[in-house]
N, C-alpha and C. Protein backbone atom coordinates (compact mmCIF):
# COMPACT_ATOMS: atom_id res chain seq x y z
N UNK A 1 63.56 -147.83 -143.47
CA UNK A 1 64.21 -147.52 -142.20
C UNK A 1 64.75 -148.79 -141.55
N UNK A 2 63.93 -150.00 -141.75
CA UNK A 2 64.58 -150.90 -141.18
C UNK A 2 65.70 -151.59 -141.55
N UNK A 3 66.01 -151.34 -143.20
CA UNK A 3 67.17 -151.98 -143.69
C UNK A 3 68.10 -150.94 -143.13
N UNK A 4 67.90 -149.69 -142.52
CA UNK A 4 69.25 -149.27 -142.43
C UNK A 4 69.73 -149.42 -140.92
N UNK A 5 68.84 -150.09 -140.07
CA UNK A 5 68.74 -150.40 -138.58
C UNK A 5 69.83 -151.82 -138.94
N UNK A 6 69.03 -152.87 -139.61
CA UNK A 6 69.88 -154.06 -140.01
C UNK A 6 71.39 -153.41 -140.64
N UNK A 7 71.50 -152.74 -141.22
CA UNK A 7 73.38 -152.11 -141.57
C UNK A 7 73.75 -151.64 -140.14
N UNK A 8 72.85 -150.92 -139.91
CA UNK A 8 74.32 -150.64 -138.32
C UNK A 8 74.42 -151.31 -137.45
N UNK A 9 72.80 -152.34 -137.38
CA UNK A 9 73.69 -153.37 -136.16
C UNK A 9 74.67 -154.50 -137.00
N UNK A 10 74.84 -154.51 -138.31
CA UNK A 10 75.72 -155.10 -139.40
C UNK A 10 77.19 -154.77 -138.81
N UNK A 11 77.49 -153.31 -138.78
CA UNK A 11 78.55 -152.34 -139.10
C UNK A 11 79.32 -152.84 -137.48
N UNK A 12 78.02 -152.71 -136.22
CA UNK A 12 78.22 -152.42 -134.64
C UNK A 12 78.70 -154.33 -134.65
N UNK A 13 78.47 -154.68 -135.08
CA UNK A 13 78.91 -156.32 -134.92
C UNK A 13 80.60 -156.69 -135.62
N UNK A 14 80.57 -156.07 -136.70
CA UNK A 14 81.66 -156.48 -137.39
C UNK A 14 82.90 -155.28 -136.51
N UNK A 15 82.59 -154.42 -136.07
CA UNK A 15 83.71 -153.05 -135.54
C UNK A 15 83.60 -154.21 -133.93
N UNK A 16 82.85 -154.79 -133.47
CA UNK A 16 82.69 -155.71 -131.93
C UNK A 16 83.88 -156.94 -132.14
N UNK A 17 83.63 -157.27 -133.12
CA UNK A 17 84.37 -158.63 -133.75
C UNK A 17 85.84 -158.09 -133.43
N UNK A 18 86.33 -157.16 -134.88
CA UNK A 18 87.70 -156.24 -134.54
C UNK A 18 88.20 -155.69 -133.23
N UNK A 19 87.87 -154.73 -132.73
CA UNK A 19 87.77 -154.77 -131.26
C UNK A 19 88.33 -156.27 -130.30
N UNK A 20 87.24 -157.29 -130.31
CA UNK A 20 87.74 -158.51 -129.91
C UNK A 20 88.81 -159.33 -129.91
N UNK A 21 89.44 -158.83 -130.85
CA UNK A 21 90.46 -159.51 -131.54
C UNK A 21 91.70 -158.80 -131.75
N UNK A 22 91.91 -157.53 -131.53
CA UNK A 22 92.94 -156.94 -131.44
C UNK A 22 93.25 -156.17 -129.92
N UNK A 23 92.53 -156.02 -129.78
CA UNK A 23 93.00 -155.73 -128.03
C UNK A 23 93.74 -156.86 -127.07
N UNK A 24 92.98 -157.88 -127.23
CA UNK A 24 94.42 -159.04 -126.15
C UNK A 24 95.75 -159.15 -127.39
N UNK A 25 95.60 -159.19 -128.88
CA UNK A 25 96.86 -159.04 -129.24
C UNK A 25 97.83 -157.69 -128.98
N UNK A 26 96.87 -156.92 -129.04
CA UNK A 26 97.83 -155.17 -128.83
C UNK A 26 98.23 -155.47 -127.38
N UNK A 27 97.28 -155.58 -126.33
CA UNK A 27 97.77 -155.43 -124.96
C UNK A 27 99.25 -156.64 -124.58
N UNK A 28 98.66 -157.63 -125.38
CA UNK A 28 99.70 -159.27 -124.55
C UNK A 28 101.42 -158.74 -125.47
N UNK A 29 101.17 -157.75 -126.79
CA UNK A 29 102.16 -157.74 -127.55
C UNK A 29 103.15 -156.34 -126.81
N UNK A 30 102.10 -155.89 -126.00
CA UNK A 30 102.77 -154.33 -125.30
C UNK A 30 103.53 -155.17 -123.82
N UNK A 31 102.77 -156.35 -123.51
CA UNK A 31 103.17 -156.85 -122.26
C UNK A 31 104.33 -157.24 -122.70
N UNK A 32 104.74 -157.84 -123.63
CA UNK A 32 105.83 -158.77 -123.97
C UNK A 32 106.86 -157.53 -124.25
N UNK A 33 106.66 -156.66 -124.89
CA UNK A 33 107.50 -155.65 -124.96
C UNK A 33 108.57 -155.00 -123.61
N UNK A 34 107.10 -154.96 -123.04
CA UNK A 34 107.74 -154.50 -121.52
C UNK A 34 108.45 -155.11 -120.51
N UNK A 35 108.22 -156.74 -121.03
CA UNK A 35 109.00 -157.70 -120.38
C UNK A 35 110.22 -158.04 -120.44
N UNK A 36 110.12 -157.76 -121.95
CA UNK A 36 111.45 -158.07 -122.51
C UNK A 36 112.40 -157.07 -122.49
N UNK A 37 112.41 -155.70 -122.45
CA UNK A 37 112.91 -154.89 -121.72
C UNK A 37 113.43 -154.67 -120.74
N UNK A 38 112.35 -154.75 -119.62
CA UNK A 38 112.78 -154.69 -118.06
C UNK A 38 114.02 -155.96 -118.03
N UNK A 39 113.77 -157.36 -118.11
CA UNK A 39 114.51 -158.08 -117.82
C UNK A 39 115.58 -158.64 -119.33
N UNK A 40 115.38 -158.22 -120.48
CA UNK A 40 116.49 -158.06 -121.32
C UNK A 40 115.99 -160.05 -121.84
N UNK A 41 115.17 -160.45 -122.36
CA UNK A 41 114.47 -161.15 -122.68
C UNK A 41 113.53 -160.80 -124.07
N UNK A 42 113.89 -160.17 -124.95
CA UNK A 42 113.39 -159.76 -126.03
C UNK A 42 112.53 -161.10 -126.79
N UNK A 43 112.74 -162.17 -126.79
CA UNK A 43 112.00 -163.31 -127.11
C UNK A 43 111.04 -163.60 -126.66
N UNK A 44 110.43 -162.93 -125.61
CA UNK A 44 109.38 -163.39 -124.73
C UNK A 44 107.92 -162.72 -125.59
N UNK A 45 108.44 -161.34 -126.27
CA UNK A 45 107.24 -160.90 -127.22
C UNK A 45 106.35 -162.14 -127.99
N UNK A 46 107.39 -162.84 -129.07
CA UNK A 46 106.40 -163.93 -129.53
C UNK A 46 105.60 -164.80 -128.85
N UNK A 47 106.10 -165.42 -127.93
CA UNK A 47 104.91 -166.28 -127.20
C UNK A 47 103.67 -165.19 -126.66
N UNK A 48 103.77 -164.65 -125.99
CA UNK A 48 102.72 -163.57 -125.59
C UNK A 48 101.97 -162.83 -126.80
N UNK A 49 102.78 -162.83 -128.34
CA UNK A 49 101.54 -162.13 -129.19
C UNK A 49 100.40 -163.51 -129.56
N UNK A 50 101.29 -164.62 -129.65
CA UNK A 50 100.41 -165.70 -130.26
C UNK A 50 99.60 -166.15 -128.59
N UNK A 51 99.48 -165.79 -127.75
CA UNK A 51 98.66 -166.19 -126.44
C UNK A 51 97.97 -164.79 -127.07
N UNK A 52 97.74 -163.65 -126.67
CA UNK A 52 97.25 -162.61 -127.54
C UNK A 52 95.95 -162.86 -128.72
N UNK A 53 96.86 -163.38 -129.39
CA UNK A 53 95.58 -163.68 -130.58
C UNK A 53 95.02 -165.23 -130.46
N UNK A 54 95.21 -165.95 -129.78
CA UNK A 54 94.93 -167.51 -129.28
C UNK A 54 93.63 -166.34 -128.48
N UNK A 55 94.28 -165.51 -127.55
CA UNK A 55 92.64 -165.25 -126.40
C UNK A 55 91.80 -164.26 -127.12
N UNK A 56 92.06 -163.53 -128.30
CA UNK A 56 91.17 -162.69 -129.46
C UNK A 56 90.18 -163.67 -130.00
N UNK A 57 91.00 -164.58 -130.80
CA UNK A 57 90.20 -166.25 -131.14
C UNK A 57 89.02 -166.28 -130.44
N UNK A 58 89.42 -166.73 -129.15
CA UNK A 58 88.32 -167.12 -128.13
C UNK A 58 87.06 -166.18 -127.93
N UNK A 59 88.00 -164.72 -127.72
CA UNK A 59 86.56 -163.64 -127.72
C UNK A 59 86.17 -163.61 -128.60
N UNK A 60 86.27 -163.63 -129.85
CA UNK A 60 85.61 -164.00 -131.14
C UNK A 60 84.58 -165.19 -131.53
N UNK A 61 85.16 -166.19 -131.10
CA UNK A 61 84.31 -167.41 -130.65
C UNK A 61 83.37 -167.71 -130.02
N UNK A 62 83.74 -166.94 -128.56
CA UNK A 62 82.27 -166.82 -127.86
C UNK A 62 81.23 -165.90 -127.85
N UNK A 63 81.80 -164.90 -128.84
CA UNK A 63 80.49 -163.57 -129.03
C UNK A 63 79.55 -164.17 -130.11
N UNK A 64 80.47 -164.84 -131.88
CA UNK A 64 79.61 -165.76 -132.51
C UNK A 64 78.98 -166.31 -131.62
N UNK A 65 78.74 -167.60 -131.13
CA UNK A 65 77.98 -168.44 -130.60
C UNK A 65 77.21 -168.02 -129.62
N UNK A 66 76.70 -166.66 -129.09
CA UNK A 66 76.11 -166.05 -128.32
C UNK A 66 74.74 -165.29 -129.52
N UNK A 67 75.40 -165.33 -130.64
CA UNK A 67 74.83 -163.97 -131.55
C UNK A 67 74.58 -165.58 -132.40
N UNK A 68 74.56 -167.12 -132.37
CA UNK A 68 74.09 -167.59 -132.90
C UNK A 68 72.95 -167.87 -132.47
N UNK A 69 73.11 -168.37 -131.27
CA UNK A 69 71.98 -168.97 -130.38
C UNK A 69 71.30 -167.94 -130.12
N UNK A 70 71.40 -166.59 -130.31
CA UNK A 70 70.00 -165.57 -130.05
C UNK A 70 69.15 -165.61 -131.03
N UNK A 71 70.10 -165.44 -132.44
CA UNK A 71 69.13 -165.47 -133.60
C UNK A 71 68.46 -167.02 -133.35
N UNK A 72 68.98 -168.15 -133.31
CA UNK A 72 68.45 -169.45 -133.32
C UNK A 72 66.99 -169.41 -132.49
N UNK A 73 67.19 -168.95 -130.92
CA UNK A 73 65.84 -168.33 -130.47
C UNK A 73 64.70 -167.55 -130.96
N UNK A 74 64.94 -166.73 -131.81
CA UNK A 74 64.50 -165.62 -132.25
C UNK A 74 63.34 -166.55 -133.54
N UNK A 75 64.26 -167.42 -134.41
CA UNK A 75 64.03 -168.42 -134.95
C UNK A 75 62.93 -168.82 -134.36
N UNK A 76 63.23 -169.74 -133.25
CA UNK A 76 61.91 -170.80 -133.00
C UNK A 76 60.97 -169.88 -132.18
N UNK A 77 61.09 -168.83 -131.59
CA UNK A 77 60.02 -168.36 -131.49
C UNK A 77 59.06 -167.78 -132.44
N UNK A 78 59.61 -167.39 -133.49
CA UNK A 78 58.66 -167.18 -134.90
C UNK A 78 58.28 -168.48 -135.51
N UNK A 79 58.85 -169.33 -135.44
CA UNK A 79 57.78 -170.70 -136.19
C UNK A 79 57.13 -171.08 -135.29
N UNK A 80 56.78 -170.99 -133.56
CA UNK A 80 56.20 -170.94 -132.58
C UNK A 80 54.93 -170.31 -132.83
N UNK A 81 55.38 -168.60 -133.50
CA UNK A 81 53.94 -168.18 -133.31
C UNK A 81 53.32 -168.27 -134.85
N UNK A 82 53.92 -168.57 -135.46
CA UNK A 82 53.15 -168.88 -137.09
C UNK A 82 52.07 -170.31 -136.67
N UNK A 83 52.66 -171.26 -135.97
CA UNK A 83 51.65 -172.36 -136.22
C UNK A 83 50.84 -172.24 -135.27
């Protein structure tokens, strides 16, 4: 039972990751759309998809290093209570 607890918080991490990372590109790439429209600026899409996935990056970046340093805790509190 517990290996299949470890797969879905496996599955719930990697679908968190995706999520992270395509939503500021979908949303910044719908903004640019709409920008470039209204004011007839069709070039403005590219800068806004790569700001998009530049701020996916980041949410990606800081959820790792959140999900490192827990396990890292998790860590020294078990060689904590072994000795």
């Amino acid at each position: 039972m517990k290996y299949r607890k470890n797969v879905y918080q496996s599955l719930v991490m990697i679908t968190q990751f995706g999520i992270n990372m395509v939503v500021p590109i979908f949303m910044c790439t719908l903004a640019g759309v709409w920008i470039g429209e209204k004011w007839n600026i069709p070039i403005i899409v590219l800068p806004l998809f790569i700001l998009g996935a530049l701020a996916g990056f980041r949410n990606v970046y800081i959820m790792a290093k959140k999900i490192f340093e827990q396990e890292s805790d998790r860590d020294t509190k078990y060689v904590k209570k072994t000795k």
